[in-house]
N, C-alpha and C. Protein backbone atom coordinates (compact mmCIF):
# COMPACT_ATOMS: atom_id res chain seq x y z
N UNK A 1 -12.28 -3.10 5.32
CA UNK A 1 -12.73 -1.86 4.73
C UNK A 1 -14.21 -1.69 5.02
N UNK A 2 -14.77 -0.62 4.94
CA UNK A 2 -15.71 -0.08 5.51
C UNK A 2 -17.23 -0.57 3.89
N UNK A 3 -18.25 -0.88 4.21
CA UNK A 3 -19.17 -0.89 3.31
C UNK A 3 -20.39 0.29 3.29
N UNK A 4 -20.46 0.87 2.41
CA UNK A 4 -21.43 2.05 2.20
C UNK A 4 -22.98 1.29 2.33
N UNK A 5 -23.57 1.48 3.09
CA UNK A 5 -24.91 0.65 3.81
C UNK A 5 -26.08 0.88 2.48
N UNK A 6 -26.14 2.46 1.85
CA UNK A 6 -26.78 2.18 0.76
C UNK A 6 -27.10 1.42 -0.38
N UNK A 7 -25.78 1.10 -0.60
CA UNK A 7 -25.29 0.27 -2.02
C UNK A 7 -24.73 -1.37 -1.49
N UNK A 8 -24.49 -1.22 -0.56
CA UNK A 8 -23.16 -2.76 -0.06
C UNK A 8 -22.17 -3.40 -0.89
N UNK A 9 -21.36 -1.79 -0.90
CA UNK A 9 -20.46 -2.31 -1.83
C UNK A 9 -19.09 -1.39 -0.84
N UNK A 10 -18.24 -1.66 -0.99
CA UNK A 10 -16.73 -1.60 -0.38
C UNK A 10 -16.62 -0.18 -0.49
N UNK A 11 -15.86 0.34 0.38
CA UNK A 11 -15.68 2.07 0.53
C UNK A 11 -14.21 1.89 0.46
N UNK A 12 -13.82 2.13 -0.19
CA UNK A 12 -12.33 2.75 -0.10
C UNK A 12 -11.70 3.99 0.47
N UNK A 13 -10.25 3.88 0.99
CA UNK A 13 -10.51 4.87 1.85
C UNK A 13 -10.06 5.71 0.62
N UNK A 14 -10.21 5.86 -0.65
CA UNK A 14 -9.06 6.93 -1.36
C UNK A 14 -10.64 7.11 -1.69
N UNK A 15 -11.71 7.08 -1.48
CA UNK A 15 -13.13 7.65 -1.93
C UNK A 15 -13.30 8.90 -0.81
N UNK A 16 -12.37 8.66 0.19
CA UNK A 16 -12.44 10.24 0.85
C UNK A 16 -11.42 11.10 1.39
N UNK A 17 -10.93 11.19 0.45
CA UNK A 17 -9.54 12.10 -0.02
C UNK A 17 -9.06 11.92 -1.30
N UNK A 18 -7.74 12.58 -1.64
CA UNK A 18 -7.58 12.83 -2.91
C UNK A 18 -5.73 12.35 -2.42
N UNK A 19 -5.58 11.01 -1.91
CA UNK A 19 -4.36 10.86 -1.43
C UNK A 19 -3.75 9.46 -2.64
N UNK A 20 -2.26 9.34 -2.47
CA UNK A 20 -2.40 8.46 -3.52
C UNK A 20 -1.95 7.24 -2.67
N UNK A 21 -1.61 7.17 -1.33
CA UNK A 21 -1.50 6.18 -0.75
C UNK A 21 -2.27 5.27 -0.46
N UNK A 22 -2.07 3.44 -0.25
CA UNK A 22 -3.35 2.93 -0.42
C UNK A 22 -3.23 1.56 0.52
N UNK A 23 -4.21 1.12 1.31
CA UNK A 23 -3.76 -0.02 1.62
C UNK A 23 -3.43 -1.19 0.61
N UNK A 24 -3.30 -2.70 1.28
CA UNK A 24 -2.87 -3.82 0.18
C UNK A 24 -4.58 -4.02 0.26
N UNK A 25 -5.37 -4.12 0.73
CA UNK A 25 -6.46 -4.49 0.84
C UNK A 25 -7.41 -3.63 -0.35
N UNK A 26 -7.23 -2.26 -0.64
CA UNK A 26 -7.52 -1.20 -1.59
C UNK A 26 -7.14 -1.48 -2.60
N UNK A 27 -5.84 -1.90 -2.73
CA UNK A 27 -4.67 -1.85 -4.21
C UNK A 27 -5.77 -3.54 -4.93
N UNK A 28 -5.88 -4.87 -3.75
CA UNK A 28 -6.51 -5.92 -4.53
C UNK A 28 -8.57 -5.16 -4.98
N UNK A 29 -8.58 -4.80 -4.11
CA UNK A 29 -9.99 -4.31 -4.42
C UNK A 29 -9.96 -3.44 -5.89
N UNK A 30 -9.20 -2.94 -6.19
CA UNK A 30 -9.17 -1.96 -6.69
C UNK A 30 -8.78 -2.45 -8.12
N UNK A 31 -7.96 -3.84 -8.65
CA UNK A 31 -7.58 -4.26 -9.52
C UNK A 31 -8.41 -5.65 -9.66
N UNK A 32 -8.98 -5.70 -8.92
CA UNK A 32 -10.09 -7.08 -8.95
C UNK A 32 -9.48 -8.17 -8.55
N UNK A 33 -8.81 -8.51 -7.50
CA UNK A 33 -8.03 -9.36 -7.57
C UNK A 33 -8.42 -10.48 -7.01
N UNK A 34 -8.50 -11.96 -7.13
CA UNK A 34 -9.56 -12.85 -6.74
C UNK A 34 -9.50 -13.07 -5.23
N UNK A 35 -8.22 -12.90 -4.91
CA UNK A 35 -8.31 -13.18 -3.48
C UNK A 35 -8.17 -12.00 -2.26
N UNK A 36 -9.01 -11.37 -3.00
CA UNK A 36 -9.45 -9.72 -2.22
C UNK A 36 -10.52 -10.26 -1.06
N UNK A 37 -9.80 -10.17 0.02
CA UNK A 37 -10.85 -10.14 1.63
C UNK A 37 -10.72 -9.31 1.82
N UNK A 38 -12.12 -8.37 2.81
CA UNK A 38 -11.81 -7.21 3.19
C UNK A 38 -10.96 -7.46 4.67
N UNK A 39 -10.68 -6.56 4.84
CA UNK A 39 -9.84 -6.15 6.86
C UNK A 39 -10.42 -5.23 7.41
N UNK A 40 -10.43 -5.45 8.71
CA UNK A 40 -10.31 -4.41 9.89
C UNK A 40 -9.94 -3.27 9.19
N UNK A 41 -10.42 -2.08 10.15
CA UNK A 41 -9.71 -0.86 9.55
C UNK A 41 -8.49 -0.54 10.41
N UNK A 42 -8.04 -1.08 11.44
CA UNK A 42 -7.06 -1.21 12.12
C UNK A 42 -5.52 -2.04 11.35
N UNK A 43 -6.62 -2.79 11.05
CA UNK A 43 -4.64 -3.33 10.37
C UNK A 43 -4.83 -2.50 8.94
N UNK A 44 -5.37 -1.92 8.50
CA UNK A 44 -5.02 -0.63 7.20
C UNK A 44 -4.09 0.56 8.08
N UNK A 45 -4.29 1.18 9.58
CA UNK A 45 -3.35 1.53 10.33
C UNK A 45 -1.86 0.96 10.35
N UNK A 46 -2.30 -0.60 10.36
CA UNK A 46 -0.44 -1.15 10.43
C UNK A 46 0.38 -1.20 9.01
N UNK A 47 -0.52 -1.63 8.04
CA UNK A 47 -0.55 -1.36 6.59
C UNK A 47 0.51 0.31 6.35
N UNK A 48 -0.02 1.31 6.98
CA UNK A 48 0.33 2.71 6.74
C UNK A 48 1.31 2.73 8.07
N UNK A 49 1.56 2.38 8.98
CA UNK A 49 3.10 2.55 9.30
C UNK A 49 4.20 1.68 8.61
N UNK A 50 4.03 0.93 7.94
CA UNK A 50 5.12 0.19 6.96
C UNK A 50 5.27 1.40 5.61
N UNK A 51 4.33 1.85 5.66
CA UNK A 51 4.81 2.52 4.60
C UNK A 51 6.05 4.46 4.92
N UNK A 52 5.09 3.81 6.68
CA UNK A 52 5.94 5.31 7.34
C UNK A 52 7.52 4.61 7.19
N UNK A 53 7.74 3.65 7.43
CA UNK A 53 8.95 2.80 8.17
C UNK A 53 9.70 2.78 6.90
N UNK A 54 9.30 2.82 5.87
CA UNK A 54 9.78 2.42 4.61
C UNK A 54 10.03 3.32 3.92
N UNK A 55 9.62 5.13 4.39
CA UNK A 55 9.79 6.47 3.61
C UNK A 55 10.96 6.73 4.64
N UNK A 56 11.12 6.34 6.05
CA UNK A 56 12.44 6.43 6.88
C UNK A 56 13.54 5.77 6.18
N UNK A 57 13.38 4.56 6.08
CA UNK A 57 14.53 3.81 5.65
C UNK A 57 15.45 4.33 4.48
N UNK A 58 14.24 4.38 3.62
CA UNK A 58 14.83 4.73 2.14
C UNK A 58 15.00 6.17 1.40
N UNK A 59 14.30 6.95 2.65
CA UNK A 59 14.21 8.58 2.70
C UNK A 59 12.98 8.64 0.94
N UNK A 60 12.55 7.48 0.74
CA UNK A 60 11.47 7.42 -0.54
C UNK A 60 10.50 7.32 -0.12
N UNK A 61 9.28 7.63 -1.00
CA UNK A 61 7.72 6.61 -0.78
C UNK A 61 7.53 5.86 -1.77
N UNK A 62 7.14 5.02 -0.86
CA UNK A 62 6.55 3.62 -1.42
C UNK A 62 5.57 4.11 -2.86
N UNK A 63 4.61 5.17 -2.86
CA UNK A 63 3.88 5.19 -3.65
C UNK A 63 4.26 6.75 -4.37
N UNK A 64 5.55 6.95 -5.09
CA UNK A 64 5.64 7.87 -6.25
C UNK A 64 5.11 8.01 -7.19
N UNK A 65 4.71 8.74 -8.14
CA UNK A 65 4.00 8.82 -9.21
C UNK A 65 5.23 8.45 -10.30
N UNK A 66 6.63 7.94 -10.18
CA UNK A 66 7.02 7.57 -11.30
C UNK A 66 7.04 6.66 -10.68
N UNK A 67 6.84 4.57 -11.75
CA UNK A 67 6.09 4.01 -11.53
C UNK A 67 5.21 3.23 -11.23
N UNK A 68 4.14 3.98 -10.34
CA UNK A 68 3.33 4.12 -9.28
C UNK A 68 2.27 2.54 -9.98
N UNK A 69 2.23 2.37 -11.16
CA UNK A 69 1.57 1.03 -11.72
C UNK A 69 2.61 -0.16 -11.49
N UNK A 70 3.34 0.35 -11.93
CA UNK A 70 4.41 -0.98 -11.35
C UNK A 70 4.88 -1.52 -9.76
N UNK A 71 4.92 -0.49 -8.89
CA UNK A 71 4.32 -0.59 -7.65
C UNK A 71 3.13 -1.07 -6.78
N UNK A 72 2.09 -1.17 -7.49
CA UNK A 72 1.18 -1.21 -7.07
C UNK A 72 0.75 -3.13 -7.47
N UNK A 73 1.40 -3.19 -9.12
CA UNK A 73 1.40 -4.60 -9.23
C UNK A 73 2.52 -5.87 -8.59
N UNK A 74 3.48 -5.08 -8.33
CA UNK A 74 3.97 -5.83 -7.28
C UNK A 74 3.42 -5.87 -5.93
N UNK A 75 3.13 -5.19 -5.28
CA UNK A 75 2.50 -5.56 -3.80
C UNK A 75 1.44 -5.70 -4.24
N UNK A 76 0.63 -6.30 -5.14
CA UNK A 76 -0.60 -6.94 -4.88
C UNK A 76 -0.54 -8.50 -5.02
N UNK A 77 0.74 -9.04 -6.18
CA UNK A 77 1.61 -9.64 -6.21
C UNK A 77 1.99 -10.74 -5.16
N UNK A 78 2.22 -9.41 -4.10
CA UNK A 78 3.31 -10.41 -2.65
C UNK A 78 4.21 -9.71 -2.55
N UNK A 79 4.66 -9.13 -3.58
CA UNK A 79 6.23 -8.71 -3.56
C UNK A 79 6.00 -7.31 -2.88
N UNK A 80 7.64 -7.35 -1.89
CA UNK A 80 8.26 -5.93 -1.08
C UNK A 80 8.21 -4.63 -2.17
N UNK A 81 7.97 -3.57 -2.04
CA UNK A 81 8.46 -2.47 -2.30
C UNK A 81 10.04 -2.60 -2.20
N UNK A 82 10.75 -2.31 -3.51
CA UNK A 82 11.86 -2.41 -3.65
C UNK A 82 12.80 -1.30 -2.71
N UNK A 83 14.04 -2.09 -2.28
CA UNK A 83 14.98 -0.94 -1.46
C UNK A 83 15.79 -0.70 -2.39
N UNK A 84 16.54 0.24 -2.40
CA UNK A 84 17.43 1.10 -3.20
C UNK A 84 18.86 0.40 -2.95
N UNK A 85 19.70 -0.23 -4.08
CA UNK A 85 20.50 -0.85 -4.14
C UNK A 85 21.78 -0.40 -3.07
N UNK A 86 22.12 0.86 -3.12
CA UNK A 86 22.42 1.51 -2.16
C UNK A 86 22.51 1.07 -0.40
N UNK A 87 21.33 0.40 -0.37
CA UNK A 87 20.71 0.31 1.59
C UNK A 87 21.25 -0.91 1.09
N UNK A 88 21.27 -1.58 -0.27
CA UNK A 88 21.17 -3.12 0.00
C UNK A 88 22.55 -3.81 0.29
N UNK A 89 23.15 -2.89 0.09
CA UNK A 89 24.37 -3.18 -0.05
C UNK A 89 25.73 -2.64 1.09
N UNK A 90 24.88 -1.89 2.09
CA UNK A 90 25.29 -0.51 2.91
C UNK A 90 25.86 -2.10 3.82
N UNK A 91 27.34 -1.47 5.06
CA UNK A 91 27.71 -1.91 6.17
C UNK A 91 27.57 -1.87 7.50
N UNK A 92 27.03 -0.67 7.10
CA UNK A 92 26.47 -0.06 8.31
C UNK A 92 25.44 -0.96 9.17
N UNK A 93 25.54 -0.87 10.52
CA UNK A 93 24.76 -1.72 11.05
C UNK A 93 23.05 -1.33 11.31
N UNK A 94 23.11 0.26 11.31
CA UNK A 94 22.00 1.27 10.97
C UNK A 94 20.84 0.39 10.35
């Protein structure tokens, strides 16, 4: 993540927009989490096609406003964004 040169403190990218999507790197920054390193702004790119890959799969987003706290404490967590019992269970080879 990017550091604001005035202050030297962490820029988030949701400090320039009004989006509710977030990297994992944002979500630990953002909850204080001890083992918050910053990243490249490139893998926050790979970060946000998992979340493209994951609004395909499940025709959902990862980050809904219903809830969007409980989401957010699991992937900071470790843990997957949950799939819909539905896919989990599907035969399809899809």
């Amino acid at each position: 993540m990017y550091v604001d040169k005035n202050t030297n403190k962490t820029c988030t990218l949701s400090e320039f927009g009004n989006r509710r999507q977030a990297s994992l790197e944002e979500l630990q920054y953002k909850v204080g989490y001890e083992g918050f390193t910053p990243v490249e702004p490139d893998k926050i790119d790979v970060w946000m096609m998992g979340n493209l890959l994951y609004t395909i799969l499940t025709d959902l987003q990862v980050w809904n406003k219903k809830g969007y706290e409980d989401q957010v404490k699991r992937i900071v967590a470790g843990k997957r964004p949950r799939i819909p019992i539905h896919i989990l269970q599907c035969n399809d080879p899809a």
